[in-house]
Protein backbone atom coordinates (compact mmCIF):
# COMPACT_ATOMS: atom_id res chain seq x y z
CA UNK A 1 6.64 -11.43 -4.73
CA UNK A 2 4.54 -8.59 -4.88
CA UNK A 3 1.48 -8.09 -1.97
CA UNK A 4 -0.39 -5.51 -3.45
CA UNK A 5 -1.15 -3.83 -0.48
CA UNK A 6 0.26 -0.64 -0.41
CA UNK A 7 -1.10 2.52 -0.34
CA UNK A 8 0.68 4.72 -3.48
CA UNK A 9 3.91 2.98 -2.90
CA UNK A 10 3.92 3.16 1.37
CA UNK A 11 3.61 0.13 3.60
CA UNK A 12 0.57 -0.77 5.35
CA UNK A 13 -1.06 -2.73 8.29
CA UNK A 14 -0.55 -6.02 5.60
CA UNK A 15 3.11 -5.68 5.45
CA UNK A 16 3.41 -5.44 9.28
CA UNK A 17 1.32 -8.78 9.66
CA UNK A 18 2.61 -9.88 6.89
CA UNK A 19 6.64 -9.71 7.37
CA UNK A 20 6.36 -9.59 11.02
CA UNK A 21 4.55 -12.89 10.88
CA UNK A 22 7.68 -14.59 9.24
CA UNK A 23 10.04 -12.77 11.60
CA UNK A 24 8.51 -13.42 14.51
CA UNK A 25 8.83 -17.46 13.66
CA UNK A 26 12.41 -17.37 13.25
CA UNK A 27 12.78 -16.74 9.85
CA UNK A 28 16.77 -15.64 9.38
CA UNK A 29 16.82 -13.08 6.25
CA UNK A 30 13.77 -11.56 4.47
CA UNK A 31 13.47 -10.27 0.67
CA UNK A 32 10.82 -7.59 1.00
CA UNK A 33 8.50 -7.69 -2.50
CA UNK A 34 9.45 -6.27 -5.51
CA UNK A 35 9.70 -2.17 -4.53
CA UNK A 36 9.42 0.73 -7.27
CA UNK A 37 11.91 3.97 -7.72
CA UNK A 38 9.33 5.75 -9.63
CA UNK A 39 5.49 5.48 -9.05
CA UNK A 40 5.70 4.61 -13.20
CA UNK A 41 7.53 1.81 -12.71
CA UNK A 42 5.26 -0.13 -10.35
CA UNK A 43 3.68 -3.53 -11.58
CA UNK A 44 0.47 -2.41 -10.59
CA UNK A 45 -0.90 0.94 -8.36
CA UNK A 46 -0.87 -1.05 -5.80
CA UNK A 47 2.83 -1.84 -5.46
CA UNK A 48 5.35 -0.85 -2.76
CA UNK A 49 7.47 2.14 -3.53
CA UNK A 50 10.68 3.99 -2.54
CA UNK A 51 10.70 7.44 -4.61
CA UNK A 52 9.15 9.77 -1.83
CA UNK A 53 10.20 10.38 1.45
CA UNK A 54 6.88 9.68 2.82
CA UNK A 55 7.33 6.22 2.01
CA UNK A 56 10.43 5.25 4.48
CA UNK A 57 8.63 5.78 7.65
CA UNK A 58 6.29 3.07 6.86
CA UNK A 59 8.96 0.77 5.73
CA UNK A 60 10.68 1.42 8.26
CA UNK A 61 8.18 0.38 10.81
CA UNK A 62 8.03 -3.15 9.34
CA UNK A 63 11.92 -3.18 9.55
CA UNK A 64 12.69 -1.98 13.00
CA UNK A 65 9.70 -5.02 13.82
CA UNK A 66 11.62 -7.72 11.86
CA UNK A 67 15.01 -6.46 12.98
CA UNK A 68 13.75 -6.44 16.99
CA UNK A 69 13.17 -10.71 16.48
CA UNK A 70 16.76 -10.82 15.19
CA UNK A 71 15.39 -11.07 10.62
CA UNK A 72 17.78 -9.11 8.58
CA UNK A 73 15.82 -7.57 5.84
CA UNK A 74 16.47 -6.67 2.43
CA UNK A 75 14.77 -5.03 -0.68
CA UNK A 76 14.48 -6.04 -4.11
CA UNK A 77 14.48 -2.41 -6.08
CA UNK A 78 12.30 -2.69 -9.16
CA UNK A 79 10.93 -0.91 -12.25
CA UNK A 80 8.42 -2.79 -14.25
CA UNK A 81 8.35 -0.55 -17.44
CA UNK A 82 6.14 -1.10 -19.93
CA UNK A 83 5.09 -3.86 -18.20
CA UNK A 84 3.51 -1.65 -15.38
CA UNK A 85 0.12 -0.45 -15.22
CA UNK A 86 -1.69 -3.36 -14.46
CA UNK A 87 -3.96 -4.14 -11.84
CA UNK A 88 -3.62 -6.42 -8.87
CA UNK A 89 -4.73 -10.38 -10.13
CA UNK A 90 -7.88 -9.82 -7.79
CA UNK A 91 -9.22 -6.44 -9.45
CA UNK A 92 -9.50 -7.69 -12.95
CA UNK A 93 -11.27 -10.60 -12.52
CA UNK A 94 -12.54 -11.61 -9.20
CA UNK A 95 -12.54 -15.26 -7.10
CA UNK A 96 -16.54 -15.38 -7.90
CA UNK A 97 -16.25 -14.35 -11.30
CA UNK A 98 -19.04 -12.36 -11.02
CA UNK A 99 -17.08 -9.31 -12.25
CA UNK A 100 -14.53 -8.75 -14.32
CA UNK A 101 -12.86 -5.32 -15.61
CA UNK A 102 -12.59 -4.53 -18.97
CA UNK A 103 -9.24 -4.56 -19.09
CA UNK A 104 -5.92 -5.64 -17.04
CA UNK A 105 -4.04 -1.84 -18.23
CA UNK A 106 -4.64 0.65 -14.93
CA UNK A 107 -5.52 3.93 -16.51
CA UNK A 108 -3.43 7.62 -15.70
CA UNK A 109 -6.24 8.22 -12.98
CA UNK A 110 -5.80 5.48 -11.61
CA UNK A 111 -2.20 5.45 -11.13
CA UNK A 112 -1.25 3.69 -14.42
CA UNK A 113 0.91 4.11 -17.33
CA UNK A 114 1.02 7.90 -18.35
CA UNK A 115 -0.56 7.62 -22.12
CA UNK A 116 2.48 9.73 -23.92
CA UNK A 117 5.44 7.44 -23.98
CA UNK A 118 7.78 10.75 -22.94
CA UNK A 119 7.88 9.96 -19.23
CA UNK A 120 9.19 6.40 -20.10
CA UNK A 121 12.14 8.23 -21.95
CA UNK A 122 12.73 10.30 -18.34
CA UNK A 123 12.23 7.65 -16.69
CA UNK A 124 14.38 5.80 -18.05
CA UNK A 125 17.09 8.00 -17.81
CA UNK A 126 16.98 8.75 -14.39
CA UNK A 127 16.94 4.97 -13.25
């Protein structure tokens, strides 16, 4: 299930409380939420990644925490293709419905979709 909550792709405070919350209860084995090989394939920008080496430290904070209260963790590698881009539930159209963006596609700048299809074609072949 995705959170979210990261920060372009890394673990944050969230996934600490978050995960570290179940493990701490006694919670045996732990999927972590759908994870990204390429910042293109994430669901939204907001998504947990694996493709840089900058993300594992984080990730690996939230592990060592679940592993010290005896929860085996996995990881559920993903790539949304062209069903990335969007944003998280909450962005597009808020609890108050007060606002509402004009659309659920995340643009380029904002860590979307690329707009020419060739990076789906490399992306595709590297995954």
């Amino acid at each position: 299930m995705c959170q979210y909550s990261s920060d372009n792709g890394h673990a944050t405070d969230w996934h600490l409380v978050h995960i570290g919350g179940l493990a701490t209860r006694g919670v045996g084995a732990i999927c972590m939420e759908a994870t990204s090989v390429v910042p293109e394939g994430r669901i939204s920008p907001q998504d947990a990644g694996l493709w840089t080496d900058s993300q594992i430290a984080p990730l690996k904070r939230v592990v060592n925490f679940a592993h010290a209260h005896g929860t085996i963790i996995g990881v559920q590698l993903a790539h949304a293709g062209r069903k990335s881009s969007t944003y998280a539930p909450w962005v597009h159209s808020n609890i108050a419905k007060t606002w509402k963006a004009p659309t659920y596609v995340a643009g380029k700048d904002e860590g979307g979709w690329p707009d020419d299809g060739k990076l789906l074609v490399n992306t595709a072949c590297r995954v």
